[in-house]
N, C-alpha and C. Protein backbone atom coordinates (compact mmCIF):
# COMPACT_ATOMS: atom_id res chain seq x y z
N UNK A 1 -11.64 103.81 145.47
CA UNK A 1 -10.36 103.16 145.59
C UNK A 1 -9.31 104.01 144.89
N UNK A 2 -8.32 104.22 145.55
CA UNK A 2 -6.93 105.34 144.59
C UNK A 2 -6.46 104.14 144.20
N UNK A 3 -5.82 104.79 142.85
CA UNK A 3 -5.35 104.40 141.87
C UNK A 3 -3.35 104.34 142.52
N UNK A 4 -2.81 103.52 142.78
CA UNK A 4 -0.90 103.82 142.78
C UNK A 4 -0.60 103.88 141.83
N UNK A 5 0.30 105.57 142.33
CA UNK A 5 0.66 106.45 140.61
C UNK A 5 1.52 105.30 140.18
N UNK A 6 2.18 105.01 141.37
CA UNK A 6 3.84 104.09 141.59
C UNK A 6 3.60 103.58 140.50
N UNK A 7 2.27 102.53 140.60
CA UNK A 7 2.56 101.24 139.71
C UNK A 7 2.30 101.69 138.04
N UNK A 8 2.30 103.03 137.74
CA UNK A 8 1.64 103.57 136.51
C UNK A 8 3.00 104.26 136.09
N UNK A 9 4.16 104.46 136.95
CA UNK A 9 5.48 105.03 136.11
C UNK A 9 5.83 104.14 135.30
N UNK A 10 6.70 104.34 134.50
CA UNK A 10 7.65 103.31 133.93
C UNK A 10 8.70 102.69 134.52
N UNK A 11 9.44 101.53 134.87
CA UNK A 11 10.05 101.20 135.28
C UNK A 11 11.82 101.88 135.13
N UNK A 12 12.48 102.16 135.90
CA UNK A 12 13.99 102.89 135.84
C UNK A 12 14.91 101.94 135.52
N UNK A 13 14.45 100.41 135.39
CA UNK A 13 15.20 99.52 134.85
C UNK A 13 15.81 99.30 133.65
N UNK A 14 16.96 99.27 133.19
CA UNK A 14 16.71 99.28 131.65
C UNK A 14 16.25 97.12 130.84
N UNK A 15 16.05 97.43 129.93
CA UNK A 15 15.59 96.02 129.42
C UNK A 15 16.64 95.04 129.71
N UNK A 16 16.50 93.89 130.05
CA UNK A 16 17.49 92.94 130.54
C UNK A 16 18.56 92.56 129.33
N UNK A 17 17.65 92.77 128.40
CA UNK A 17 18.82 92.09 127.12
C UNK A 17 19.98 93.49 127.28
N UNK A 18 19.66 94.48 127.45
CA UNK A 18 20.25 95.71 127.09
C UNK A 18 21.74 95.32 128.13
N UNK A 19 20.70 95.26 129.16
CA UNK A 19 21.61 95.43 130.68
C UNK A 19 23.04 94.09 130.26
N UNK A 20 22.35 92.97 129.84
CA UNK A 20 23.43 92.05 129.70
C UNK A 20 24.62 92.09 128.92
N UNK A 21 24.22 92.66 127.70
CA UNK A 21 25.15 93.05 127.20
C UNK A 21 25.89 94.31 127.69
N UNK A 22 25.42 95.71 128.44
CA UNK A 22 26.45 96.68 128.62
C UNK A 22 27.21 96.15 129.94
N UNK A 23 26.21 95.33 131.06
CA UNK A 23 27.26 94.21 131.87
C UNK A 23 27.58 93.46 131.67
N UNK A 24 28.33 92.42 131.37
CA UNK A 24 28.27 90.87 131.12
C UNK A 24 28.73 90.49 132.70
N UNK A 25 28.11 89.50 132.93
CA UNK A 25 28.25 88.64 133.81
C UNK A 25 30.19 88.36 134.54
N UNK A 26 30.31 88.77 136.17
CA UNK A 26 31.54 89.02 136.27
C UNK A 26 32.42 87.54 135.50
N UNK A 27 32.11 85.91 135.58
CA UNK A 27 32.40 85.63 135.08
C UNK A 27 33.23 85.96 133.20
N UNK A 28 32.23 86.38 132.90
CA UNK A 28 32.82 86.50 131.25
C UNK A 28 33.32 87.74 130.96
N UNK A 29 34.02 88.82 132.34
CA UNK A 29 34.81 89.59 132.19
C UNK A 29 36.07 89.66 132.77
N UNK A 30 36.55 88.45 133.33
CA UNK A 30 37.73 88.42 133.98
C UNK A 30 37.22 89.33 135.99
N UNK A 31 36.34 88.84 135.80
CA UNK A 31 35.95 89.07 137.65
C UNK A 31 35.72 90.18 137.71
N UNK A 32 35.35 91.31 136.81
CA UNK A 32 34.68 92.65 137.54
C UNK A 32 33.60 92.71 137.59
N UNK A 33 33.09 93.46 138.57
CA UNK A 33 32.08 93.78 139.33
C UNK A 33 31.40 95.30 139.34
N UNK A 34 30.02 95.39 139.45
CA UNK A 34 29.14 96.11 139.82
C UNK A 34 29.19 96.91 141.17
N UNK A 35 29.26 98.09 141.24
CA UNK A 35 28.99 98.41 142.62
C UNK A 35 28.05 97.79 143.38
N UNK A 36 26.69 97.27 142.72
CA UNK A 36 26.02 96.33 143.80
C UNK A 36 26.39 94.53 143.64
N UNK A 37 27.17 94.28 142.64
CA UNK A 37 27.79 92.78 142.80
C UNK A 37 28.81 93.21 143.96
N UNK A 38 29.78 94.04 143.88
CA UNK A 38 30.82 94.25 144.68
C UNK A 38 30.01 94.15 146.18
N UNK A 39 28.87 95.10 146.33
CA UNK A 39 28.33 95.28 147.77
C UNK A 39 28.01 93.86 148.37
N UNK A 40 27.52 93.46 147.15
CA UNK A 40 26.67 91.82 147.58
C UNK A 40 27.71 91.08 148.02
N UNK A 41 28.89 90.89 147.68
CA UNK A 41 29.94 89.84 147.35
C UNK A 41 30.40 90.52 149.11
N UNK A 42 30.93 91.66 149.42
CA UNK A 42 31.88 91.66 150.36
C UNK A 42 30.86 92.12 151.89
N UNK A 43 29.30 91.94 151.50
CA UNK A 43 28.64 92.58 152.55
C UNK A 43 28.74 93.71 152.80
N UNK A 44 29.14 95.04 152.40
CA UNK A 44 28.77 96.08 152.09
C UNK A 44 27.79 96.75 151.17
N UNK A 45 27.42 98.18 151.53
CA UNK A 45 26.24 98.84 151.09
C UNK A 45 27.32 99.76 150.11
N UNK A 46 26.54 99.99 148.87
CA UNK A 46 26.87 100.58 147.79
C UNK A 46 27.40 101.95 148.93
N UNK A 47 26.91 103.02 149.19
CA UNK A 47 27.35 103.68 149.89
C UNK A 47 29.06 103.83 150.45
N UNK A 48 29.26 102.69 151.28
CA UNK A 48 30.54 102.31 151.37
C UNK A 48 31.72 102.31 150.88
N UNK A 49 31.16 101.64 149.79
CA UNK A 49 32.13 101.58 149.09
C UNK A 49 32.33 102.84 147.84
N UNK A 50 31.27 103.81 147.98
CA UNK A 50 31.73 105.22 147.54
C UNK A 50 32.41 105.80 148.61
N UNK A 51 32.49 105.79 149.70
CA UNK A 51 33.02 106.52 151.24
C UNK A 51 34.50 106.11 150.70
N UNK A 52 34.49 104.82 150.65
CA UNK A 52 36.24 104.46 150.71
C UNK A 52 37.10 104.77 149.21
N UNK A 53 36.09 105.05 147.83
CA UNK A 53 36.49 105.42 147.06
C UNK A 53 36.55 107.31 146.74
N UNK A 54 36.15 107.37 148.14
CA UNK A 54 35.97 109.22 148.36
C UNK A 54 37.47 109.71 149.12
N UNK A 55 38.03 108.35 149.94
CA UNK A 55 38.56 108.44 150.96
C UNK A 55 40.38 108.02 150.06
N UNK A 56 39.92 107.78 148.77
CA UNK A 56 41.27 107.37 147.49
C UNK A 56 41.65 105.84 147.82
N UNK A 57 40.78 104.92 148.62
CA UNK A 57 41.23 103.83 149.45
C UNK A 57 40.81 103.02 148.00
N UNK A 58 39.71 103.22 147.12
CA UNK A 58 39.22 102.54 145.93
C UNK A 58 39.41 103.14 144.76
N UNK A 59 39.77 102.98 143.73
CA UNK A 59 39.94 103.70 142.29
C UNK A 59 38.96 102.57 141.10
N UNK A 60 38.01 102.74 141.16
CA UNK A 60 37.32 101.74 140.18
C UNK A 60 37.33 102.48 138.57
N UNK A 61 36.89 101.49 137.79
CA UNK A 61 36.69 102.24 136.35
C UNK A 61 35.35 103.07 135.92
N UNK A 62 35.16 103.73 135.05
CA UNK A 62 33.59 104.25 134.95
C UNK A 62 33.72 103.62 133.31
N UNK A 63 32.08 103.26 133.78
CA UNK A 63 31.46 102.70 132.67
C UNK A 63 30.35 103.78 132.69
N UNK A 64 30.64 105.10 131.94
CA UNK A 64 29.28 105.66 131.75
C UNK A 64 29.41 106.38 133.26
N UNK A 65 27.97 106.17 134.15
CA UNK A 65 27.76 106.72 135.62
C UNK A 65 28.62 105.15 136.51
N UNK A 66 28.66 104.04 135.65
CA UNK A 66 28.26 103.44 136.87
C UNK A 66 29.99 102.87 137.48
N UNK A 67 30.26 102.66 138.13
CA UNK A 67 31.47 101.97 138.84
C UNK A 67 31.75 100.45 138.13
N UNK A 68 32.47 100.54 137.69
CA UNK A 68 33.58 98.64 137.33
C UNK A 68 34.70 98.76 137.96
N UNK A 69 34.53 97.47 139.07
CA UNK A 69 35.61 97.42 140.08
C UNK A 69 36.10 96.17 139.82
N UNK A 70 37.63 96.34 139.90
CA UNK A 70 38.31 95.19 139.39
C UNK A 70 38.66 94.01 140.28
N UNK A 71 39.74 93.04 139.73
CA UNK A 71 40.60 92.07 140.76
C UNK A 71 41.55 93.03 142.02
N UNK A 72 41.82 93.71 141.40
CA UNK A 72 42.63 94.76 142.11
C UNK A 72 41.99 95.60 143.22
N UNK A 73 40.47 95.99 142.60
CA UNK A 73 39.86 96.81 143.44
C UNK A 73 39.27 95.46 144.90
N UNK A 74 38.83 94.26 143.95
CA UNK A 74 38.22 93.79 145.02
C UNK A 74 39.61 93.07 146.46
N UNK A 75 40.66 92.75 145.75
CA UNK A 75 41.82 92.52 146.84
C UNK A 75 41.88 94.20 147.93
N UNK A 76 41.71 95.53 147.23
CA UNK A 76 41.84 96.54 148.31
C UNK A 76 40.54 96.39 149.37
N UNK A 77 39.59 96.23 148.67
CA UNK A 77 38.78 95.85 150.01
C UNK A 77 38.56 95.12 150.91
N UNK A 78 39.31 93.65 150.32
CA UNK A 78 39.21 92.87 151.75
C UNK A 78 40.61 93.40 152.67
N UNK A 79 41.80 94.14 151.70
CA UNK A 79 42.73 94.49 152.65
C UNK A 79 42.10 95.98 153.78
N UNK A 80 41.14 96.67 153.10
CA UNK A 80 40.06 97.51 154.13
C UNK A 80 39.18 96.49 154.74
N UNK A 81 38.59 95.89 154.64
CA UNK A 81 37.97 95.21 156.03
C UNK A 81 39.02 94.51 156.58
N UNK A 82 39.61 94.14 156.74
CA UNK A 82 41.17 93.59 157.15
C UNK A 82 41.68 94.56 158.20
N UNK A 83 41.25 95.41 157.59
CA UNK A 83 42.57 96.25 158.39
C UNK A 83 41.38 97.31 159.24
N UNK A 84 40.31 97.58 159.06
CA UNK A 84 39.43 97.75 159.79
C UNK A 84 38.92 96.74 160.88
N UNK A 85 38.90 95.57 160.66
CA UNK A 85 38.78 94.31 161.65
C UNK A 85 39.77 94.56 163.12
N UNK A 86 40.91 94.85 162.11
CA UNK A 86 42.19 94.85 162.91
C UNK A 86 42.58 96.27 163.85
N UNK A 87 41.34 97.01 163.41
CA UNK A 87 41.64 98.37 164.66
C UNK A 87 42.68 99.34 163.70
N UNK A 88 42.99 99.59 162.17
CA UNK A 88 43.63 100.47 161.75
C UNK A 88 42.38 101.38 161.58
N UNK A 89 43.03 102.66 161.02
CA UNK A 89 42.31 104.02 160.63
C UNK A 89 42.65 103.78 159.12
N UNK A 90 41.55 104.77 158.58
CA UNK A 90 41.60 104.83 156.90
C UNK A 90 42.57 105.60 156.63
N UNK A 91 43.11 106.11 157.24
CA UNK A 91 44.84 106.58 157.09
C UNK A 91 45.73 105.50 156.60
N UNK A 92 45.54 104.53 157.96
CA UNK A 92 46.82 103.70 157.40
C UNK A 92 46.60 102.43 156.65
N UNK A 93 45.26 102.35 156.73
CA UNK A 93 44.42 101.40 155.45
C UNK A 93 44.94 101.63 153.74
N UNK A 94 45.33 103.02 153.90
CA UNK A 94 45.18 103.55 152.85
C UNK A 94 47.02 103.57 152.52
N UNK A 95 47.90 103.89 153.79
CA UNK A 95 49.23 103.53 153.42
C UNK A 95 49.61 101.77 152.71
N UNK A 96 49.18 100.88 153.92
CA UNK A 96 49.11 99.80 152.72
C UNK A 96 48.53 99.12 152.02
N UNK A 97 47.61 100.01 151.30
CA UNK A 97 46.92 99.49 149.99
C UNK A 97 47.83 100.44 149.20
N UNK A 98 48.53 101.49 149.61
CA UNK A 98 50.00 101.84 148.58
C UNK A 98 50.74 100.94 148.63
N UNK A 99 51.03 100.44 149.49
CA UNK A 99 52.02 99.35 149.45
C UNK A 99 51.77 98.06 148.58
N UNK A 100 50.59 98.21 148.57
CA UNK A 100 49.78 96.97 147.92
C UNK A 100 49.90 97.06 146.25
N UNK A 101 49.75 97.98 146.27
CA UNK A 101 49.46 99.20 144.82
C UNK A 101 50.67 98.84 144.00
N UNK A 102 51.71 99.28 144.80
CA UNK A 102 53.41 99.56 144.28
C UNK A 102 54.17 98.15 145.04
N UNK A 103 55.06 98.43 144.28
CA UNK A 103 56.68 96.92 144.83
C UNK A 103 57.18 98.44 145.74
N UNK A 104 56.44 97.66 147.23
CA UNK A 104 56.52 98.10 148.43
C UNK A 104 58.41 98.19 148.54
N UNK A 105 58.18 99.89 149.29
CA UNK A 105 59.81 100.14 149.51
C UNK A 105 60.32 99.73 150.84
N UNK A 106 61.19 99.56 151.45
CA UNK A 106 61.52 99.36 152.53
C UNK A 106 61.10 99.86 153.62
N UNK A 107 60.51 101.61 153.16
CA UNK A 107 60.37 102.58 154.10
C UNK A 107 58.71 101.84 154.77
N UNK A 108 58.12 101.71 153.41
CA UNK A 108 56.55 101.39 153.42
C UNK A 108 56.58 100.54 154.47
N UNK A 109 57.61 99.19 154.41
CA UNK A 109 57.17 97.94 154.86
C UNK A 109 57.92 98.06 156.07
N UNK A 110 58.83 99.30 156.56
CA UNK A 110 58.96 99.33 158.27
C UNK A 110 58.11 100.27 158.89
N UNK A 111 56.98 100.91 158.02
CA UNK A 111 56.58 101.60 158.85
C UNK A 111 55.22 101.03 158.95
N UNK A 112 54.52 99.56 157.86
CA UNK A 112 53.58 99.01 158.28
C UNK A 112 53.88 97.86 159.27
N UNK A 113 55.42 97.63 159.50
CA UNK A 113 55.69 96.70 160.56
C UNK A 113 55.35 97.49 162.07
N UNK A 114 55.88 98.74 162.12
CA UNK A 114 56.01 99.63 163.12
C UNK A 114 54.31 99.53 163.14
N UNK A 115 53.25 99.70 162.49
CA UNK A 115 52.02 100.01 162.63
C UNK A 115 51.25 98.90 163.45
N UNK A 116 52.04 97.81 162.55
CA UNK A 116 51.73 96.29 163.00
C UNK A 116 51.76 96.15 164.59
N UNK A 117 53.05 96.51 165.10
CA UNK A 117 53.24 96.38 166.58
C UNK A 117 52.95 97.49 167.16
N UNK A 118 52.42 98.64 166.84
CA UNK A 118 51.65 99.44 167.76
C UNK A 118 50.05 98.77 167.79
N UNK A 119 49.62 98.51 167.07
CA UNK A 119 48.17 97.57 167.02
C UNK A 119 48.06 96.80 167.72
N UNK A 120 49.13 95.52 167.59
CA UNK A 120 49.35 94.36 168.54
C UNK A 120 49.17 95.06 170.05
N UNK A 121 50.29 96.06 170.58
CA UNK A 121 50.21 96.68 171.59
C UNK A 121 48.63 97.13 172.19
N UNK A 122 48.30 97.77 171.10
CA UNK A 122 46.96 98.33 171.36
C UNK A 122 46.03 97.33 171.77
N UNK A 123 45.91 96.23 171.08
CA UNK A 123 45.04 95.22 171.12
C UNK A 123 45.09 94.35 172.18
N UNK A 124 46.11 93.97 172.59
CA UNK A 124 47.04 93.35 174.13
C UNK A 124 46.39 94.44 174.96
N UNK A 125 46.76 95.43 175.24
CA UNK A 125 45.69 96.62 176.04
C UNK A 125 44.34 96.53 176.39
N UNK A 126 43.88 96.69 175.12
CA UNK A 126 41.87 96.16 175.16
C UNK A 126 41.57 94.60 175.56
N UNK A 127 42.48 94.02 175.31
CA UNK A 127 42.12 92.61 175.90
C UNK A 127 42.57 92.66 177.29
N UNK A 128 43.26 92.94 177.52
CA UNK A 128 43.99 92.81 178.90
C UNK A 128 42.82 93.25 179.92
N UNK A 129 42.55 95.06 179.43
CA UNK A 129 41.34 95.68 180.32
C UNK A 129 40.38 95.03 180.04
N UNK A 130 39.64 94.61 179.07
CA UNK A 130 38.70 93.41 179.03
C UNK A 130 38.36 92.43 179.92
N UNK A 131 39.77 91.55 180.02
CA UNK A 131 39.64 90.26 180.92
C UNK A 131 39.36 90.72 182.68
N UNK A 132 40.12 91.94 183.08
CA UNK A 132 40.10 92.77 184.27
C UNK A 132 38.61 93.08 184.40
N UNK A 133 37.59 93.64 183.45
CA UNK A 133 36.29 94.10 183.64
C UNK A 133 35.86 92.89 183.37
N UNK A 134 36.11 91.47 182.80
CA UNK A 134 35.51 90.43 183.36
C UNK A 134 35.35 90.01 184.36
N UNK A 135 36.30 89.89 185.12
CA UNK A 135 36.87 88.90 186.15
C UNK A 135 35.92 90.55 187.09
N UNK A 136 36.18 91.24 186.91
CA UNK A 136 35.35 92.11 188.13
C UNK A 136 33.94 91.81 188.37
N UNK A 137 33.63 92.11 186.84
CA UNK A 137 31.77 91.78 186.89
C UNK A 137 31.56 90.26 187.52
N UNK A 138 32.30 88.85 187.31
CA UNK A 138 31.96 87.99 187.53
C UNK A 138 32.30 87.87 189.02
N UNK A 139 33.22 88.66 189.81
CA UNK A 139 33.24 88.84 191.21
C UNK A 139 31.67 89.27 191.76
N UNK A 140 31.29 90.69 190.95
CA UNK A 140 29.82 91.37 191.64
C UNK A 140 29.00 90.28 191.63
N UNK A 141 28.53 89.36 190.41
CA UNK A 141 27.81 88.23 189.89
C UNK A 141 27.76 87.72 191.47
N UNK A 142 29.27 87.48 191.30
CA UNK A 142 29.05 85.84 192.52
C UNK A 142 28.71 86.47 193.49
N UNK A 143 28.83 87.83 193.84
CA UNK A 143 28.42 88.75 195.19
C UNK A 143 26.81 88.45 195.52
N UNK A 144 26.18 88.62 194.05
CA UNK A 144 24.98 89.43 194.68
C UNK A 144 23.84 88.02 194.61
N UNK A 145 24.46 86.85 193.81
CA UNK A 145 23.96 85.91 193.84
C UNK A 145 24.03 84.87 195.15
N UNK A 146 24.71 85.54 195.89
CA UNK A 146 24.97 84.88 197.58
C UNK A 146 23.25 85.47 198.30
């Protein structure tokens, strides 16, 4: 019978008392988060949310190696899935989470209006051709079901 080395390493965990105290619980820090509380909380993979903090879309704190992401950090990410939902690019994800950032200038907030109604446009488009490749397929449907 082999022996698993696996179960013969030491564990990479550190001791829980240790861990509690260098984390405390997001409660008893005013709501920050862990890169894997953060992942858990918004349904993202740790990964991710290094991509979007690669991409300047996230600025978290370092504790040591590890990421502390704030109230601040966690409002930029639902305004990135937001605005990913909504068919923007991490370009302009990233213009208004400046806007978000700063007491948005006039310029910011006509050119995320302007962004706004090219989207709308865009999106009116994909739905439109949508309903057209419905209504077609459900023509063939009723065709071939005769």
């Amino acid at each position: 019978m082999k022996t698993n080395l696996l179960a013969t390493l030491p564990s990479r965990r550190p001791d829980p008392t240790v861990s509690e105290v260098a984390h405390p619980a997001p409660a008893a820090t005013g709501g920050v988060l862990t890169i894997s509380q953060m992942a858990d909380k918004f349904g993202l993979t740790p990964r991710a949310l290094r991509f979007y903090e690669s991409k300047g879309l996230l600025s978290p704190a370092r504790e040591g190696r590890g990421r502390i992401y704030t109230q601040t950090d966690q409002r930029h990410v639902q305004l990135i899935l937001k605005g990913r939902k909504l068919g923007f690019t991490i370009a302009e994800i990233g213009q208004m989470i400046a806007a978000d950032a700063a007491q948005p200038v006039p310029q910011t907030l006509k050119m995320s209006r302007e962004k706004c109604l090219e989207q709308i446009e865009h999106l009116e488009t994909q739905l439109r051709e949508t309903t057209e490749a419905l209504a077609e397929l459900r023509r063939m449907h009723m065709a071939l079901s005769q």
